[in-house]
N, C-alpha and C. Protein backbone atom coordinates (compact mmCIF):
# COMPACT_ATOMS: atom_id res chain seq x y z
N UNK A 1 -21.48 -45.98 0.93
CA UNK A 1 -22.46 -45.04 1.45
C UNK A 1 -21.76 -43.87 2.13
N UNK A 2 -20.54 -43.85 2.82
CA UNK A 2 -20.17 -43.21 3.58
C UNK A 2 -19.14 -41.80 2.69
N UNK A 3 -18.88 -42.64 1.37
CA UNK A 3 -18.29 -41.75 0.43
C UNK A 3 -19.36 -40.78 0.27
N UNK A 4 -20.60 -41.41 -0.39
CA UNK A 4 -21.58 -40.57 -0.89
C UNK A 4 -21.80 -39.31 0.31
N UNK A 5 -22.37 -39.57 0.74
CA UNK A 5 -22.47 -39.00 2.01
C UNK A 5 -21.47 -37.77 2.59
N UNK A 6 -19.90 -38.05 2.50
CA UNK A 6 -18.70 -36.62 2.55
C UNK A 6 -18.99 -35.90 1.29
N UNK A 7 -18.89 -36.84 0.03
CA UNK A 7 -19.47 -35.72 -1.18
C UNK A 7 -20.56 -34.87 -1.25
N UNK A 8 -21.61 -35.21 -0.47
CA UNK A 8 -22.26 -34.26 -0.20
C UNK A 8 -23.00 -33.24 0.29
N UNK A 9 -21.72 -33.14 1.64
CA UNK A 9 -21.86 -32.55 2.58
C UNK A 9 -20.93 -31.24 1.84
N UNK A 10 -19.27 -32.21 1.52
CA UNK A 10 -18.25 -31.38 0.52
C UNK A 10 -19.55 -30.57 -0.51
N UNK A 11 -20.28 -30.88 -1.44
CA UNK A 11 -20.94 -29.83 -2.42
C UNK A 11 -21.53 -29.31 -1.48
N UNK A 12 -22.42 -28.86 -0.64
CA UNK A 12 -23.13 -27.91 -0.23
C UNK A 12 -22.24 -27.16 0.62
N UNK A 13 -21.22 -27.68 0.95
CA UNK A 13 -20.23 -26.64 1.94
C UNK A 13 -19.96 -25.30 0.92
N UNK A 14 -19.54 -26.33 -0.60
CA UNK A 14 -18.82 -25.36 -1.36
C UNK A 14 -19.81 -24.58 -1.82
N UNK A 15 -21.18 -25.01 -2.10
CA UNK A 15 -22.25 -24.08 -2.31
C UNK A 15 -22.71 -22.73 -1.42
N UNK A 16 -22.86 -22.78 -0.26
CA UNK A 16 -22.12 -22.02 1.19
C UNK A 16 -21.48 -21.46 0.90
N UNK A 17 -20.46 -21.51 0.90
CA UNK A 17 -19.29 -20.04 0.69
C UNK A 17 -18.95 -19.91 -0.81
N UNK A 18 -19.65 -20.14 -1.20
CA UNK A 18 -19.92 -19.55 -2.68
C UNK A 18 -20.53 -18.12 -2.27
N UNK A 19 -21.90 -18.93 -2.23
CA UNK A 19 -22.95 -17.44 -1.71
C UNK A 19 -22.65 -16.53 -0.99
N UNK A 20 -21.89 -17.01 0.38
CA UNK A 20 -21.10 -15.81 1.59
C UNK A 20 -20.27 -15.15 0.90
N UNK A 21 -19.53 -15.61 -0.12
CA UNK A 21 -18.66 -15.08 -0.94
C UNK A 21 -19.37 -13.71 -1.65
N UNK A 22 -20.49 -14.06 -2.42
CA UNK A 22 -20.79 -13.12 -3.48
C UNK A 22 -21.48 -12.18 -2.58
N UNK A 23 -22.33 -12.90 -1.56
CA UNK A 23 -23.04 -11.75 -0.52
C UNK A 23 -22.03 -10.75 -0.07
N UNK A 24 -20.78 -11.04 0.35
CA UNK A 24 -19.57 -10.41 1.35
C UNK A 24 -19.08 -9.84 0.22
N UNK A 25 -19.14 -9.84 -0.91
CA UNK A 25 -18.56 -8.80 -2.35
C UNK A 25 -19.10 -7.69 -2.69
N UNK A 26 -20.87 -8.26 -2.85
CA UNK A 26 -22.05 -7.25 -2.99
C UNK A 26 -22.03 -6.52 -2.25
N UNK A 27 -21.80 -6.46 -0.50
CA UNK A 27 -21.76 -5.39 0.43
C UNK A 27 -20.57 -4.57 0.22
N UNK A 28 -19.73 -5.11 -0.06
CA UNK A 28 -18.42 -4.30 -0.09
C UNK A 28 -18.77 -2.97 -1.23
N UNK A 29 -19.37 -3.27 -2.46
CA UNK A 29 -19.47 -2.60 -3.51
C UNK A 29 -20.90 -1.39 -3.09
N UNK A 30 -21.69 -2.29 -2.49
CA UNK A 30 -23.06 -1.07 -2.37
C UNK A 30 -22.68 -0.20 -1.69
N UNK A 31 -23.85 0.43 -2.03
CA UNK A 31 -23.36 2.29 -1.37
C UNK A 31 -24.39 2.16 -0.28
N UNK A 32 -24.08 3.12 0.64
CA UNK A 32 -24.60 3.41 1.59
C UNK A 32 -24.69 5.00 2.35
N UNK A 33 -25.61 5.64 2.56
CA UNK A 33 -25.48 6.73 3.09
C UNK A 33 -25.83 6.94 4.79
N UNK A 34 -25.44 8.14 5.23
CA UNK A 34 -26.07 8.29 6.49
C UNK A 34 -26.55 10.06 6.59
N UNK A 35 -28.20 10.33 7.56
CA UNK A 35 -28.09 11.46 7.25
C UNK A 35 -29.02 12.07 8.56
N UNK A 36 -28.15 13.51 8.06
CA UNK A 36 -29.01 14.54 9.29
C UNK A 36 -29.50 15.01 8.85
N UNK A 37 -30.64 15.68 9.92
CA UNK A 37 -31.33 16.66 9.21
C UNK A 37 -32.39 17.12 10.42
N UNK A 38 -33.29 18.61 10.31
CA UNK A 38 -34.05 19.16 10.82
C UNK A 38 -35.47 19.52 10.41
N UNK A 39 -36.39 19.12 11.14
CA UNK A 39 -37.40 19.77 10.43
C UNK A 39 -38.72 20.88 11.25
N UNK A 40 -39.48 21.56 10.47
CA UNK A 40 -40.09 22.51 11.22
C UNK A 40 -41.58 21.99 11.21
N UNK A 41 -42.52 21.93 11.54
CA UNK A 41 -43.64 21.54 11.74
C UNK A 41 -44.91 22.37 12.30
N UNK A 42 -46.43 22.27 11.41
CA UNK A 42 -47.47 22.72 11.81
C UNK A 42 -48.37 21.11 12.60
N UNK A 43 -48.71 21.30 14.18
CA UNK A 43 -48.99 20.34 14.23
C UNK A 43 -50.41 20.42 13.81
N UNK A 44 -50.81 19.05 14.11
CA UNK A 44 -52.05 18.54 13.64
C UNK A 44 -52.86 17.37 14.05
N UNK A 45 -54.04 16.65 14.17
CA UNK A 45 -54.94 15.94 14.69
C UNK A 45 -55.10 16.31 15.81
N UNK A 46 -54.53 15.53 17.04
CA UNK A 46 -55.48 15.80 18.75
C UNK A 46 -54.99 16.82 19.06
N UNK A 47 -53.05 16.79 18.85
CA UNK A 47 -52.54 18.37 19.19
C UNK A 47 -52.65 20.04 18.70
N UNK A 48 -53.54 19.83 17.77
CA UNK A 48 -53.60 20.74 17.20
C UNK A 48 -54.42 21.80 17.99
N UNK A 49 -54.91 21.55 19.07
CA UNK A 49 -55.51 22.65 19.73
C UNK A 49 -54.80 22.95 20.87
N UNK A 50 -53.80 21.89 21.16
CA UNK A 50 -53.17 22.31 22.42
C UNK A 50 -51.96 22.96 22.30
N UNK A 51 -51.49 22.18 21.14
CA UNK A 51 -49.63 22.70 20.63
C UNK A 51 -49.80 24.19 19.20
N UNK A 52 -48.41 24.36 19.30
CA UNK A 52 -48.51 25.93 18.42
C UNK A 52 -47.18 25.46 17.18
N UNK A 53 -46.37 24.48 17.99
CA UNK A 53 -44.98 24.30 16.82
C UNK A 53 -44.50 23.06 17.05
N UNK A 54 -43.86 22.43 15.81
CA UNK A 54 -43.65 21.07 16.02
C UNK A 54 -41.65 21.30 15.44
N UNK A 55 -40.69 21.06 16.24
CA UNK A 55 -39.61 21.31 15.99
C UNK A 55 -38.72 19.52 16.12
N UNK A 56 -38.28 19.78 14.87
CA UNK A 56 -37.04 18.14 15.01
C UNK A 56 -36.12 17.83 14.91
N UNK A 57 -35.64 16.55 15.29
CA UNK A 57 -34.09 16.32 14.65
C UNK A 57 -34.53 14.80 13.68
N UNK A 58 -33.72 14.39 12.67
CA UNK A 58 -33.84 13.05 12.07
C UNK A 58 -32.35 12.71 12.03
N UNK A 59 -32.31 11.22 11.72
CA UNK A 59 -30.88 11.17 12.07
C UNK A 59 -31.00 9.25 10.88
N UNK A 60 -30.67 9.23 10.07
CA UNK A 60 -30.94 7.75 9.06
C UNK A 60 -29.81 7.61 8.74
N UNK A 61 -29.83 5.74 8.49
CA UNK A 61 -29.13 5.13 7.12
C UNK A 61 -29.36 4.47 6.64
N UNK A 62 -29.29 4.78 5.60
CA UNK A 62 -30.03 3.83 4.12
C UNK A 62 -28.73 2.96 3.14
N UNK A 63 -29.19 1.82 2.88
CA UNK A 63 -28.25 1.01 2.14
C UNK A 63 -29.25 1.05 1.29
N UNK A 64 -28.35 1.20 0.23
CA UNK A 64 -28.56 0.85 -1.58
C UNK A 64 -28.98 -0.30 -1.86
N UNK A 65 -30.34 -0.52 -2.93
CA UNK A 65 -30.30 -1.65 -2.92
C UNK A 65 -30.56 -1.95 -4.38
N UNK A 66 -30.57 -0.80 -5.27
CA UNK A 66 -31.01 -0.62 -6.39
C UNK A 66 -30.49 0.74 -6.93
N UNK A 67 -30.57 1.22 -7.86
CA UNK A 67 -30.91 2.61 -8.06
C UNK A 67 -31.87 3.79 -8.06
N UNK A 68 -32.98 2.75 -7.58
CA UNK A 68 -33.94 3.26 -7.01
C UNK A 68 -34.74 3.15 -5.83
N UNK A 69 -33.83 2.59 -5.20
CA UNK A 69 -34.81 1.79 -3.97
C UNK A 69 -33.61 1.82 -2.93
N UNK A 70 -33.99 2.36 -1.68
CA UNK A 70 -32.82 1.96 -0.37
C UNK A 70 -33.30 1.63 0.69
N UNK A 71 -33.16 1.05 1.63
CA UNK A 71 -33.78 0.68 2.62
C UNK A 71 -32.76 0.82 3.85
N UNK A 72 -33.78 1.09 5.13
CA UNK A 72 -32.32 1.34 6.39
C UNK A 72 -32.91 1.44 7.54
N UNK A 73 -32.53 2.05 8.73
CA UNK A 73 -33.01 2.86 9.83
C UNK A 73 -33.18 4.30 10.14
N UNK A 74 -34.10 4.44 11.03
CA UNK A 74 -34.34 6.03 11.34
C UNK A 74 -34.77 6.00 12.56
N UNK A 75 -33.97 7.62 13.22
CA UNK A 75 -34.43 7.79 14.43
C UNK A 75 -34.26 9.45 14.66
N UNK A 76 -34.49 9.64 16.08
CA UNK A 76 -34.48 11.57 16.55
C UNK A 76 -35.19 11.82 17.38
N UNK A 77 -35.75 12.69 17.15
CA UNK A 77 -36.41 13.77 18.13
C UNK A 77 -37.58 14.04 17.94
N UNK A 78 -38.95 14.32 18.50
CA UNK A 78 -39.64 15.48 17.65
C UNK A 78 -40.30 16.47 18.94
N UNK A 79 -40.54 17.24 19.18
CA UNK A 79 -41.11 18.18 19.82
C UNK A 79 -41.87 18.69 20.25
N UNK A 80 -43.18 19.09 20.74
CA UNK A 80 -44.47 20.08 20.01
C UNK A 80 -44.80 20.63 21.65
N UNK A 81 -44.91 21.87 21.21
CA UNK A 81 -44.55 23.22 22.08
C UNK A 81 -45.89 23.13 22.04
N UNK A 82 -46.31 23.74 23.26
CA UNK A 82 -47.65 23.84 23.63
C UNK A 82 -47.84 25.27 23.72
N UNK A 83 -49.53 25.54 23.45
CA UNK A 83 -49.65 27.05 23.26
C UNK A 83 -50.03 28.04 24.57
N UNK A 84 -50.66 27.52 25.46
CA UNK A 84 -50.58 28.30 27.00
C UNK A 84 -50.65 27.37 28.13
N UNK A 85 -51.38 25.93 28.12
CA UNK A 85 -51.76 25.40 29.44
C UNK A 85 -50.96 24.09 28.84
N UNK A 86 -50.54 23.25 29.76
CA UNK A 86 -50.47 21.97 29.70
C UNK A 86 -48.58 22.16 29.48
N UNK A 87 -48.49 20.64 29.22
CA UNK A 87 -47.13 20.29 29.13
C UNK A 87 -46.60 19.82 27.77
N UNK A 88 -44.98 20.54 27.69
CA UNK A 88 -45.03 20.66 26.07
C UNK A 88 -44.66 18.83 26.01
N UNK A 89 -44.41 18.19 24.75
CA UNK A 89 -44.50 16.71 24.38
C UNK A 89 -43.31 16.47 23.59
N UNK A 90 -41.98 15.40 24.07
CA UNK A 90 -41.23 14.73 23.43
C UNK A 90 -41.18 13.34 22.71
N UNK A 91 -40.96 13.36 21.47
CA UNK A 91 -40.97 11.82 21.39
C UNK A 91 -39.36 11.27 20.61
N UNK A 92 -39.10 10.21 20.63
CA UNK A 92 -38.00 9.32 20.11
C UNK A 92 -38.81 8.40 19.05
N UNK A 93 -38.22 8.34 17.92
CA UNK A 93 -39.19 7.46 17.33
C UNK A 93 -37.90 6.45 16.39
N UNK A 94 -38.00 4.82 16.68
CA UNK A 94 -37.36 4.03 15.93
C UNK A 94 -38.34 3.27 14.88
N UNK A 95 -37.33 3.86 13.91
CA UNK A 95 -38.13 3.38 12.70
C UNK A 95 -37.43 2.48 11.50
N UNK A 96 -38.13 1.71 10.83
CA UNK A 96 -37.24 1.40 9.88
C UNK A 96 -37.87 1.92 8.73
N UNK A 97 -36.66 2.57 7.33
CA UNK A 97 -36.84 3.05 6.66
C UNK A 97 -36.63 2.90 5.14
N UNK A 98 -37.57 2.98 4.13
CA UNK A 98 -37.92 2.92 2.80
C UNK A 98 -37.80 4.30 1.99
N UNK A 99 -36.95 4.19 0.44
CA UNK A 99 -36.81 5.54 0.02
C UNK A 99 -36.77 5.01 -1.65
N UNK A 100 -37.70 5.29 -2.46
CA UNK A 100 -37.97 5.23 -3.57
C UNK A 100 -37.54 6.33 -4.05
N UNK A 101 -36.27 6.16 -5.53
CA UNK A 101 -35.99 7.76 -5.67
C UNK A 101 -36.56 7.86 -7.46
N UNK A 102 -37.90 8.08 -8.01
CA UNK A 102 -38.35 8.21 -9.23
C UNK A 102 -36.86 8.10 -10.63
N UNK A 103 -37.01 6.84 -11.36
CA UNK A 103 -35.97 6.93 -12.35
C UNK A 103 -35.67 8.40 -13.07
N UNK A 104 -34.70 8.57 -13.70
CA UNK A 104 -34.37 9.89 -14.31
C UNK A 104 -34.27 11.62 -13.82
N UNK A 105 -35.16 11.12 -12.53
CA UNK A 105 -34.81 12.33 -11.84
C UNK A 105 -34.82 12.56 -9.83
N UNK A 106 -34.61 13.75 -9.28
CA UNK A 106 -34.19 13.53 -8.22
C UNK A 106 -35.17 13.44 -7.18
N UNK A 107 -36.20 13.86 -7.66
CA UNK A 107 -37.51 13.53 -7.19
C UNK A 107 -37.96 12.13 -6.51
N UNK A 108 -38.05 12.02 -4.73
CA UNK A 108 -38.01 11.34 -3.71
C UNK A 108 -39.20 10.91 -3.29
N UNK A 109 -39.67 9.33 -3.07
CA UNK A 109 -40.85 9.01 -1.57
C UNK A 109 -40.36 8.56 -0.93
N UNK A 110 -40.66 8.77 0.27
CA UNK A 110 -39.56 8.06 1.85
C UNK A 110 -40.95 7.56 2.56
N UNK A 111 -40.79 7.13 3.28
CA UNK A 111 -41.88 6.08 4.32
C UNK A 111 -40.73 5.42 5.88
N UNK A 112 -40.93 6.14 6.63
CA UNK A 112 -40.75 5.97 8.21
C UNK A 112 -41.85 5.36 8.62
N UNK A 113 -41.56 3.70 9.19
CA UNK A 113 -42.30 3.23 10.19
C UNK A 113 -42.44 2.46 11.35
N UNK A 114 -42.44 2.87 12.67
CA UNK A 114 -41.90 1.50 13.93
C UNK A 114 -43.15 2.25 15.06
N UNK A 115 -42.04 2.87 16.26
CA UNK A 115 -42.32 2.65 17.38
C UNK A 115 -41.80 4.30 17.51
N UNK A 116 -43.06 4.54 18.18
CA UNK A 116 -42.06 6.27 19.11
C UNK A 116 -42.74 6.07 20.56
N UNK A 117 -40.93 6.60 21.50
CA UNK A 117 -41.43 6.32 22.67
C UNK A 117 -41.56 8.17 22.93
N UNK A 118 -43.00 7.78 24.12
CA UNK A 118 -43.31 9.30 24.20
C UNK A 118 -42.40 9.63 25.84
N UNK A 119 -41.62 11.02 25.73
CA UNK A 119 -40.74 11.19 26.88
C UNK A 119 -41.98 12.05 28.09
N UNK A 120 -43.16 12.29 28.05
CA UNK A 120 -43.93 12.26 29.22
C UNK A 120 -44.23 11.03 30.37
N UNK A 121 -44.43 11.81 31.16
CA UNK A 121 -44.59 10.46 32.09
C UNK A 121 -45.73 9.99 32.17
N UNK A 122 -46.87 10.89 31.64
CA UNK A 122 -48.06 9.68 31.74
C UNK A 122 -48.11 9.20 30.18
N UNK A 123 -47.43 9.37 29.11
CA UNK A 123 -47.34 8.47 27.92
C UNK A 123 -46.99 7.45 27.81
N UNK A 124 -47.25 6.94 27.17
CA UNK A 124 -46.94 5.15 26.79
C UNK A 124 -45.96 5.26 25.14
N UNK A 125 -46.40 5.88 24.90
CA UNK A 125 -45.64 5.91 23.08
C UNK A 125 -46.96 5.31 22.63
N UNK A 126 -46.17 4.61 21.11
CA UNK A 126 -47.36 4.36 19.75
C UNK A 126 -46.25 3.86 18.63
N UNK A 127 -47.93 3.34 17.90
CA UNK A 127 -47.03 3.53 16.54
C UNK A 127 -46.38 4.74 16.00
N UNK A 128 -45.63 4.72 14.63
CA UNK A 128 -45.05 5.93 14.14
C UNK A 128 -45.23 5.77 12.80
N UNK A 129 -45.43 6.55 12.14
CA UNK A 129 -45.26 6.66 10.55
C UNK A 129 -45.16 8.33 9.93
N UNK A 130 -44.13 8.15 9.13
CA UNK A 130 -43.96 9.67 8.71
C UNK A 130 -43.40 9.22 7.18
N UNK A 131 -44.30 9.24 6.08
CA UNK A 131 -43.89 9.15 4.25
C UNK A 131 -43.82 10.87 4.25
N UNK A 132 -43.17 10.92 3.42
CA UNK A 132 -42.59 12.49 2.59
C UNK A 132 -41.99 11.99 1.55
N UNK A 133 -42.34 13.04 1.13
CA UNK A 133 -41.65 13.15 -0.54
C UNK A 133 -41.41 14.37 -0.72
N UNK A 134 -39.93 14.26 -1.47
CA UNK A 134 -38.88 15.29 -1.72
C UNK A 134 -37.85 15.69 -2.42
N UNK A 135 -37.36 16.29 -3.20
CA UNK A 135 -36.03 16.29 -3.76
C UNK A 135 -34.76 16.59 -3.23
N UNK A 136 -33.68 15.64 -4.22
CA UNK A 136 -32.51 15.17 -3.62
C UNK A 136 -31.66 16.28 -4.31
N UNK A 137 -30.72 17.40 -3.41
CA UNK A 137 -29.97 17.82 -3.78
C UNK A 137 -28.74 17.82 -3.83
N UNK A 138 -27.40 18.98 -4.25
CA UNK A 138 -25.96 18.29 -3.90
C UNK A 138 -25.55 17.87 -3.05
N UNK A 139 -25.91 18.21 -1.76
CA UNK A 139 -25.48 16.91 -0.31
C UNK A 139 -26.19 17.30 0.79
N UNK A 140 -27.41 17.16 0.24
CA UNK A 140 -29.05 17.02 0.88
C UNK A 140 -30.08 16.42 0.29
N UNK A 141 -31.33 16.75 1.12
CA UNK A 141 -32.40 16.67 0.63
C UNK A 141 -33.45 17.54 1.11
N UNK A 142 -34.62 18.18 0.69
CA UNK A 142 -35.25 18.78 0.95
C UNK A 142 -36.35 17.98 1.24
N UNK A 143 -37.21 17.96 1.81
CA UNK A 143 -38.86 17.50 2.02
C UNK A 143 -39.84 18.27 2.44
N UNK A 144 -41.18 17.41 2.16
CA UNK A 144 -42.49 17.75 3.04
C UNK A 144 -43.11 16.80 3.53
N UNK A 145 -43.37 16.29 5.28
CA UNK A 145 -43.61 15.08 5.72
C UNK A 145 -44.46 15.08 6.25
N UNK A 146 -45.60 14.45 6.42
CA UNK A 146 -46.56 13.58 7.35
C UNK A 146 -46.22 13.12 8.75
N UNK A 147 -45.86 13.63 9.74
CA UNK A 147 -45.29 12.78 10.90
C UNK A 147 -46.28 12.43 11.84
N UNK A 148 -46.55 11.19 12.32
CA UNK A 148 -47.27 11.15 13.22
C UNK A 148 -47.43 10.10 14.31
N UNK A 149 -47.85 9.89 15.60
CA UNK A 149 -47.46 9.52 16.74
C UNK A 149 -48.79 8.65 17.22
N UNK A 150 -49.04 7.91 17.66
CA UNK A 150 -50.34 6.88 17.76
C UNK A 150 -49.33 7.10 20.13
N UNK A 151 -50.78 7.38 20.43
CA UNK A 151 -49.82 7.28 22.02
C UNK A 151 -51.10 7.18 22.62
N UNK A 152 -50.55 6.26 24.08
CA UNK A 152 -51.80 5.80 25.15
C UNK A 152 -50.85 6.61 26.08
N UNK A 153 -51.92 7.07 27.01
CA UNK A 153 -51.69 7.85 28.22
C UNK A 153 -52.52 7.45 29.26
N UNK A 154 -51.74 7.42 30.44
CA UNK A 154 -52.65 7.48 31.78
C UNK A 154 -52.81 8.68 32.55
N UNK A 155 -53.38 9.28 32.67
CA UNK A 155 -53.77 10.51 33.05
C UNK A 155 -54.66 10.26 34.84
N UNK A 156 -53.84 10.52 35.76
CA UNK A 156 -54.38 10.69 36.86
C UNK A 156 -55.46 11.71 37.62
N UNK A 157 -56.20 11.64 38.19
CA UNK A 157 -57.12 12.66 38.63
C UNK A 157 -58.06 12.27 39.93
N UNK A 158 -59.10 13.15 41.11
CA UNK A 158 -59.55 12.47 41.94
C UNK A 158 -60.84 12.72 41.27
N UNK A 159 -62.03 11.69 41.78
CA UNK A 159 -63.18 11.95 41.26
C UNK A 159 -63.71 12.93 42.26
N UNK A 160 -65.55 12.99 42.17
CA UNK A 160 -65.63 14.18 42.89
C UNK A 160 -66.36 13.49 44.11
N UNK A 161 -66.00 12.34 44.60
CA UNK A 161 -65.96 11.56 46.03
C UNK A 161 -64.63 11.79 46.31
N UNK A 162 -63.32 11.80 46.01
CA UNK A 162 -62.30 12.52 46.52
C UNK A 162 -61.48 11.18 46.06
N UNK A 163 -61.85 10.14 45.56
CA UNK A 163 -61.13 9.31 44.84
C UNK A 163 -60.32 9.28 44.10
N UNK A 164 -58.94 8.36 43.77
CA UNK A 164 -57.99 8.78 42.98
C UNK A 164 -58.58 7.82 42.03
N UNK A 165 -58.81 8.03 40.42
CA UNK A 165 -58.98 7.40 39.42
C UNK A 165 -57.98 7.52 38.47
N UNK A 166 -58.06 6.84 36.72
CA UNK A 166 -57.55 6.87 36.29
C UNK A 166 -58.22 6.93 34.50
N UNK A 167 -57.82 8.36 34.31
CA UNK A 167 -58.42 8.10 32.26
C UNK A 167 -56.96 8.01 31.48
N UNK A 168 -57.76 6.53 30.75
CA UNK A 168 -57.02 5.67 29.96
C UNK A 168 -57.39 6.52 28.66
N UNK A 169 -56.47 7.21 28.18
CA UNK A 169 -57.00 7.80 26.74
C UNK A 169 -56.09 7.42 25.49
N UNK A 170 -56.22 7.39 24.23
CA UNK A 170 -55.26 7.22 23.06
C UNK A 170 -55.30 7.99 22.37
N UNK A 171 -54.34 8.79 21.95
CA UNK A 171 -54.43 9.89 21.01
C UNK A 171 -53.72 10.08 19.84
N UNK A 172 -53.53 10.43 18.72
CA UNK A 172 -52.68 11.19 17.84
C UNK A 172 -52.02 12.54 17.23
N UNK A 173 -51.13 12.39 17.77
CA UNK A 173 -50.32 13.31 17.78
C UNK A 173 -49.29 13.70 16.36
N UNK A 174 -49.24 14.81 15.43
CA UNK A 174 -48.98 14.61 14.15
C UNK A 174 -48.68 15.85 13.79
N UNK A 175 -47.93 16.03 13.06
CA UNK A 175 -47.53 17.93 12.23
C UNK A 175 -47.15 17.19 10.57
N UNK A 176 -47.18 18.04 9.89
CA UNK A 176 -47.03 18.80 8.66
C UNK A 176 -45.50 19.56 8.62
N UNK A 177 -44.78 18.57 8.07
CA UNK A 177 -43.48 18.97 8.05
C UNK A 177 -42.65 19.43 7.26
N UNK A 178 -41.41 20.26 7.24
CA UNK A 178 -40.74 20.96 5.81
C UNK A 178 -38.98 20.85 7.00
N UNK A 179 -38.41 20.14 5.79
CA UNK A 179 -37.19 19.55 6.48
C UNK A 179 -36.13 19.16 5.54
N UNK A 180 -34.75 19.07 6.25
CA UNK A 180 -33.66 19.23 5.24
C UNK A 180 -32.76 18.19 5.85
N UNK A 181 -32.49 17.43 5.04
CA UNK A 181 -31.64 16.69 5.70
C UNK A 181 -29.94 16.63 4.72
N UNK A 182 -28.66 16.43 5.98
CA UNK A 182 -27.48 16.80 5.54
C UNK A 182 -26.85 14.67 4.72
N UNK A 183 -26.60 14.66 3.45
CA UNK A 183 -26.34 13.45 3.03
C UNK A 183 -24.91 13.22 3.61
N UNK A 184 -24.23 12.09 3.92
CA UNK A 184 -23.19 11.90 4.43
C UNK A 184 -23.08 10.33 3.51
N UNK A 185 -22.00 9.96 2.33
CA UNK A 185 -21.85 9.05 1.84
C UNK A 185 -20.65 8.31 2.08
């Protein structure tokens, strides 16, 4: 019994680093990129009456997982300048990221989706999602994106007994984007 038993602990060991083997080969060989890039923005939904420009940074990397398919992380900046009253709005947004690149040609869909934290102090952040689609050039890419920001805010104020209260509001925050990003392989 005790033979049986090392034999087949021995086969599944060797089955084990079989696989670590071919997994630790496959990575060595896939490609992988990393990339910058900027984009300019018309905002849109709640901000659209308060803000005038939506300005960014993106910053990804995508591992190969196909020839058409990469998958990775994303993160940055985004901005939105306000048009006379109020306070302009930062966000950070971690995302993980999907990039379908159409067979035969260079023609791109991307899909950003996690968490953006909002850099105001009465924000909370939100979800995030920003898909674009775009073409891939000699060591870029061009796009047009969807970006947008899901955020809870606490907003302080006194009532008109002289009370300090509190409006709990949720909003979306979003631009219409045209952006370039620098490929780094």
């Amino acid at each position: 019994i005790l033979a049986r038993i090392k034999n087949h602990k021995y086969f599944y060991m060797k089955k084990i680093s079989l696989l670590a083997l071919g997994l630790f080969a496959s990575l060595n060989y896939a490609q992988s990129q990393f990339s910058v890039g900027a984009h300019i923005g018309i905002p849109m939904m709640d901000v659209s009456d308060v803000s005038s420009l939506n300005l960014g940074v993106n910053v990804s990397y995508l591992h190969t997982l196909s020839p058409s398919f990469k998958i990775g992380a994303a993160t940055g900046y985004s901005h939105f300048f306000v048009k006379k009253f109020g306070t302009d709005a930062g966000y950070i947004p971690i995302a993980a990221k999907g990039q379908y690149i159409i067979p035969k040609s260079k023609f791109f869909i991307d899909l950003d989706l996690g968490y953006a934290i909002s850099l105001r102090n009465e924000g909370k952040g939100g979800f995030y999602t920003y898909p674009k689609v775009g073409y891939q050039l000699g060591v870029g890419e061009l796009y047009l994106g969807l970006q947008t920001f899901s955020n809870k805010a606490n907003y302080y104020y006194t009532d008109h007994n002289g009370n300090e209260a509190i409006s709990k509001q949720k909003f979306t925050a979003g631009s219409i984007n045209l952006g370039y990003n620098f490929i780094f392989k």
